[in-house]
N, C-alpha and C. Protein backbone atom coordinates (compact mmCIF):
# COMPACT_ATOMS: atom_id res chain seq x y z
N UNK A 1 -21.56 7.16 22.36
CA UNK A 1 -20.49 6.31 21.90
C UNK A 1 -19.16 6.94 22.36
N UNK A 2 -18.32 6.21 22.51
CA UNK A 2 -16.91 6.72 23.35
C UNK A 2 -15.76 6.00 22.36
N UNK A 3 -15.00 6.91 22.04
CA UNK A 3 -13.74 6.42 21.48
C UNK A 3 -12.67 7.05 22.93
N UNK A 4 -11.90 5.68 23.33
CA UNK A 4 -10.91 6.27 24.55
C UNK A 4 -9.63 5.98 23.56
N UNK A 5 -8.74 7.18 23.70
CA UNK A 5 -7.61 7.06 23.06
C UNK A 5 -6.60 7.12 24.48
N UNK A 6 -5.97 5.84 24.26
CA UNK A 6 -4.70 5.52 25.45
C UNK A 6 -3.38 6.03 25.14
N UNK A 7 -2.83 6.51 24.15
CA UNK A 7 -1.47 6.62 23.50
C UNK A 7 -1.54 8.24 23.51
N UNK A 8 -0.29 8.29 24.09
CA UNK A 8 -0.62 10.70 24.66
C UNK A 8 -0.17 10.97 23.21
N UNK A 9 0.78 10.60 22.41
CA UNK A 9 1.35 10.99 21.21
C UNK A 9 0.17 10.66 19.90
N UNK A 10 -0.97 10.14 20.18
CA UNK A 10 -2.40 10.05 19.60
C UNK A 10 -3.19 11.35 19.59
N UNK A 11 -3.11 11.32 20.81
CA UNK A 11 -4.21 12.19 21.82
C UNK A 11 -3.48 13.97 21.27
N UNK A 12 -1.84 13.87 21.49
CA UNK A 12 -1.25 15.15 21.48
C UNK A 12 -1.79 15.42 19.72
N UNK A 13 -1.43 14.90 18.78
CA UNK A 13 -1.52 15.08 17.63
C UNK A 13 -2.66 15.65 17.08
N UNK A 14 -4.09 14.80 17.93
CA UNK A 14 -5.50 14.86 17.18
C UNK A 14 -6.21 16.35 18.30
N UNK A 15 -5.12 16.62 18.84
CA UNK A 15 -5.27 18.20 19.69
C UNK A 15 -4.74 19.02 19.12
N UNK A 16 -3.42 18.83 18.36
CA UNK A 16 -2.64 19.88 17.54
C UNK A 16 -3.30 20.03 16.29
N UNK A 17 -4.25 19.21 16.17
CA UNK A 17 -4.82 19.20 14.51
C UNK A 17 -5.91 20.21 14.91
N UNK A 18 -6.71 19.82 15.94
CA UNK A 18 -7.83 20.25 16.64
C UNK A 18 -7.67 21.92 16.80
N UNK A 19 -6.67 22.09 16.96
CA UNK A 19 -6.03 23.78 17.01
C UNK A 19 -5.60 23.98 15.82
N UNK A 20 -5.45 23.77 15.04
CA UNK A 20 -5.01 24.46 13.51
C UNK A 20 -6.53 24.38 12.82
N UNK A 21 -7.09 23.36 12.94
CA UNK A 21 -8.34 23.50 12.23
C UNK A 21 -9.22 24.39 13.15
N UNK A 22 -9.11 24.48 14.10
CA UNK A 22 -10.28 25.26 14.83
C UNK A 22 -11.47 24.85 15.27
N UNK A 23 -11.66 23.28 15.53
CA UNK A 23 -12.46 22.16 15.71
C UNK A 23 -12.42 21.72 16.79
N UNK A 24 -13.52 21.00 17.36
CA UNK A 24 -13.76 20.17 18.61
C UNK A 24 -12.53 18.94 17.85
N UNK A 25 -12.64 18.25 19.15
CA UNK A 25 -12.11 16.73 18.97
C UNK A 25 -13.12 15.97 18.10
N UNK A 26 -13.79 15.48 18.52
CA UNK A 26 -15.01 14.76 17.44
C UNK A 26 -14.84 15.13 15.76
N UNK A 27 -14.77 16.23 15.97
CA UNK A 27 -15.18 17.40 14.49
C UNK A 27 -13.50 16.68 14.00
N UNK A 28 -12.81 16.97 14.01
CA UNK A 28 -11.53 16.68 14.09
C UNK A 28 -11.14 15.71 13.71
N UNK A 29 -11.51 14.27 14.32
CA UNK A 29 -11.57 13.09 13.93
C UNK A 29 -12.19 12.80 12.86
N UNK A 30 -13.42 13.19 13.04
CA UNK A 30 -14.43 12.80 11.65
C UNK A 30 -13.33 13.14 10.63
N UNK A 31 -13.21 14.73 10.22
CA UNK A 31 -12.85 15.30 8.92
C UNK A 31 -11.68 14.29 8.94
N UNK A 32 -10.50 14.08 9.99
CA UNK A 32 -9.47 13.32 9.57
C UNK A 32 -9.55 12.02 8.58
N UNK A 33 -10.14 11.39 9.17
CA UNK A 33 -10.99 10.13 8.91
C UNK A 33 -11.53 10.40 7.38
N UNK A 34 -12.22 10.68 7.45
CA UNK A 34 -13.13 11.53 5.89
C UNK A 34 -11.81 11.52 5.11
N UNK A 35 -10.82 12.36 5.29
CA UNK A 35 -9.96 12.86 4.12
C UNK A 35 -9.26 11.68 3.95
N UNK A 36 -8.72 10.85 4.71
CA UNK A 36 -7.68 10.19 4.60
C UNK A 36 -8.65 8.73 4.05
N UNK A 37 -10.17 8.40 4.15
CA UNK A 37 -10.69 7.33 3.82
C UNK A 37 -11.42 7.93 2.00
N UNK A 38 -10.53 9.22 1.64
CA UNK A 38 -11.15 10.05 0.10
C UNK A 38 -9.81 9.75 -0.73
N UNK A 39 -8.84 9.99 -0.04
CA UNK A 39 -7.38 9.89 -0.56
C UNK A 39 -7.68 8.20 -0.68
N UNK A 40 -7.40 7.35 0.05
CA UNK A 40 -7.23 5.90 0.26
C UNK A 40 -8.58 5.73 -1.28
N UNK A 41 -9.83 5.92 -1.66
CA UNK A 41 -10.58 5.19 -2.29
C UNK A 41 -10.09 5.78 -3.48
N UNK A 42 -9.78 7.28 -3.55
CA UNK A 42 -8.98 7.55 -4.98
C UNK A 42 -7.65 6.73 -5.45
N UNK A 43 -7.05 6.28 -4.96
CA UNK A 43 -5.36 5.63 -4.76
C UNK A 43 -6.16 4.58 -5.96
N UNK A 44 -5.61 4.36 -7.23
CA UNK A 44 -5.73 3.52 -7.82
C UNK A 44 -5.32 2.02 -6.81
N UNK A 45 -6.03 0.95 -7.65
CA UNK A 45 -5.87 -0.57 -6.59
C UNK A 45 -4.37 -1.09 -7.62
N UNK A 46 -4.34 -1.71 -6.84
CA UNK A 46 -3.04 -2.59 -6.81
C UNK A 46 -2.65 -3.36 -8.64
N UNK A 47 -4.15 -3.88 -9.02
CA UNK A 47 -4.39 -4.45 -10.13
C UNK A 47 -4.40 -3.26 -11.16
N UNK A 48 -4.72 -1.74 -10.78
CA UNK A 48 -4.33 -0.70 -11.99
C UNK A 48 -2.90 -0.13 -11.94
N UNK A 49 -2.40 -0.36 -10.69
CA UNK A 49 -0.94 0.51 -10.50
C UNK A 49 0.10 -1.07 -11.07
N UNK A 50 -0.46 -2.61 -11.20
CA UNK A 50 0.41 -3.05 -11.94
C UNK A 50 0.10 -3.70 -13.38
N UNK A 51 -0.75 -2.71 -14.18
CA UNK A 51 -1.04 -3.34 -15.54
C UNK A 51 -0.05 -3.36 -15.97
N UNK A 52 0.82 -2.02 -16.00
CA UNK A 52 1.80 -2.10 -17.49
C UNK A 52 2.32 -3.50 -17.03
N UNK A 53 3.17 -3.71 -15.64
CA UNK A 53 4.28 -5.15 -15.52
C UNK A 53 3.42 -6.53 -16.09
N UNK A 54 1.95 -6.49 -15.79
CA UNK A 54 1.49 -7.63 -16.40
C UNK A 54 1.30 -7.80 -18.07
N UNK A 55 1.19 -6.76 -18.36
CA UNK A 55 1.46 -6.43 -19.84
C UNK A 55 2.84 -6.99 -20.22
N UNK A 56 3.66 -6.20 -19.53
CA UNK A 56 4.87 -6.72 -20.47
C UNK A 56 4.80 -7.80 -19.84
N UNK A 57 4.42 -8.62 -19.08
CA UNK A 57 4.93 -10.47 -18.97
C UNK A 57 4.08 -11.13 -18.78
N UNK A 58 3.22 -10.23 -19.37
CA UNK A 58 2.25 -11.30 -20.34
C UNK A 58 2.28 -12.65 -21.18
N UNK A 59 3.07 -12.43 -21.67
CA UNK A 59 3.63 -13.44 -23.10
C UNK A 59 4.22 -14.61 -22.60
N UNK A 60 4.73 -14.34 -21.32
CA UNK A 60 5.66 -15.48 -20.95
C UNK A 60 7.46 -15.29 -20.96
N UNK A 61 8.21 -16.20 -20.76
CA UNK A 61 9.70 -15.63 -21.61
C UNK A 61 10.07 -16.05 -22.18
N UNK A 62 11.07 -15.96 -22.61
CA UNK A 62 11.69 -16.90 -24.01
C UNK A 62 11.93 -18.03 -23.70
N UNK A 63 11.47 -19.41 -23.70
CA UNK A 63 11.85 -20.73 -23.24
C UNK A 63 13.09 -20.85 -23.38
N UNK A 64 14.01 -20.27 -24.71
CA UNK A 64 15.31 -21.19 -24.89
C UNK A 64 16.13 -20.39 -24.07
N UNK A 65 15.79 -19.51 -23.44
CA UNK A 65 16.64 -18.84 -22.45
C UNK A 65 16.53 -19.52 -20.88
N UNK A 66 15.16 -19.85 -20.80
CA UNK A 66 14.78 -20.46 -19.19
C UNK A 66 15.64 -22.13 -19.45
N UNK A 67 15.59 -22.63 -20.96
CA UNK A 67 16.11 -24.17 -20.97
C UNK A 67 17.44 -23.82 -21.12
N UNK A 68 18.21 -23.37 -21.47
CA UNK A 68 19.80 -23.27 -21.20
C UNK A 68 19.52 -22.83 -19.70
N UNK A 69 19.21 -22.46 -19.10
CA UNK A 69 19.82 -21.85 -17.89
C UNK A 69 19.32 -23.26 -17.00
N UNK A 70 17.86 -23.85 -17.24
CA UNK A 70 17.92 -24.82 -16.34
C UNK A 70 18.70 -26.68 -16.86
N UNK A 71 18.86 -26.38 -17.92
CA UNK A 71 19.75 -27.40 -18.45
C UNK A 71 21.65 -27.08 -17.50
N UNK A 72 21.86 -26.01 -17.56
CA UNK A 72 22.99 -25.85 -17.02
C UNK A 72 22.50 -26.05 -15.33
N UNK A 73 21.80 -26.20 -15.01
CA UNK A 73 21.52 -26.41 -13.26
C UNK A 73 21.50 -28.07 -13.23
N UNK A 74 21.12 -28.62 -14.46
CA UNK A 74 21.07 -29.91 -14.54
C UNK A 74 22.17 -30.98 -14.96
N UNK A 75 23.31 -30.32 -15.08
CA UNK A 75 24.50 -30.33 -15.67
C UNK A 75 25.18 -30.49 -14.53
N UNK A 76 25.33 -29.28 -13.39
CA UNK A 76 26.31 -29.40 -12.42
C UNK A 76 25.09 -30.11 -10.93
N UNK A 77 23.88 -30.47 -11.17
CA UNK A 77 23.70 -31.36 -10.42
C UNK A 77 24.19 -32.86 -10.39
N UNK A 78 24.57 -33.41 -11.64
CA UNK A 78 24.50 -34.81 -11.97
C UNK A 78 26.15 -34.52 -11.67
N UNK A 79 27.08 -33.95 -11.67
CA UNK A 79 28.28 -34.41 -11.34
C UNK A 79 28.72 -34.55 -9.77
């Protein structure tokens, strides 16, 4: 199987990693891959990082605040 990487600033990076870790290219990729697809499944989802906001607006809002404000839109439409 062949992964061809076209982009040198790809290629330079996953060589500079390749030398600090002390790894083939392959070896290199994998672990990259690995860590960054361990981080990404730990990252709480979208639906836990926004309970509290659905919590608080939950309830809805105060109607007599949404009806004055759209009563006044209905006010300077009709003139």
């Amino acid at each position: 199987m062949v992964l061809h990487i076209k982009d040198e600033e790809t290629d330079r990076l996953v060589r500079q990693l390749a030398a600090i870790w002390g790894l083939g290219l392959t070896e290199t990729i994998r672990k990259a891959v690995q860590q960054s697809l361990a981080v990404t499944a730990a990252r709480p989802s979208l639906w836990e990082r926004t309970s509290d906001l659905r919590s608080k607006y939950a309830g809805g809002s105060d109607i007599s605040t949404d009806k004055a404000f759209f009563d006044n839109l209905s006010e300077r439409d009709s003139q």
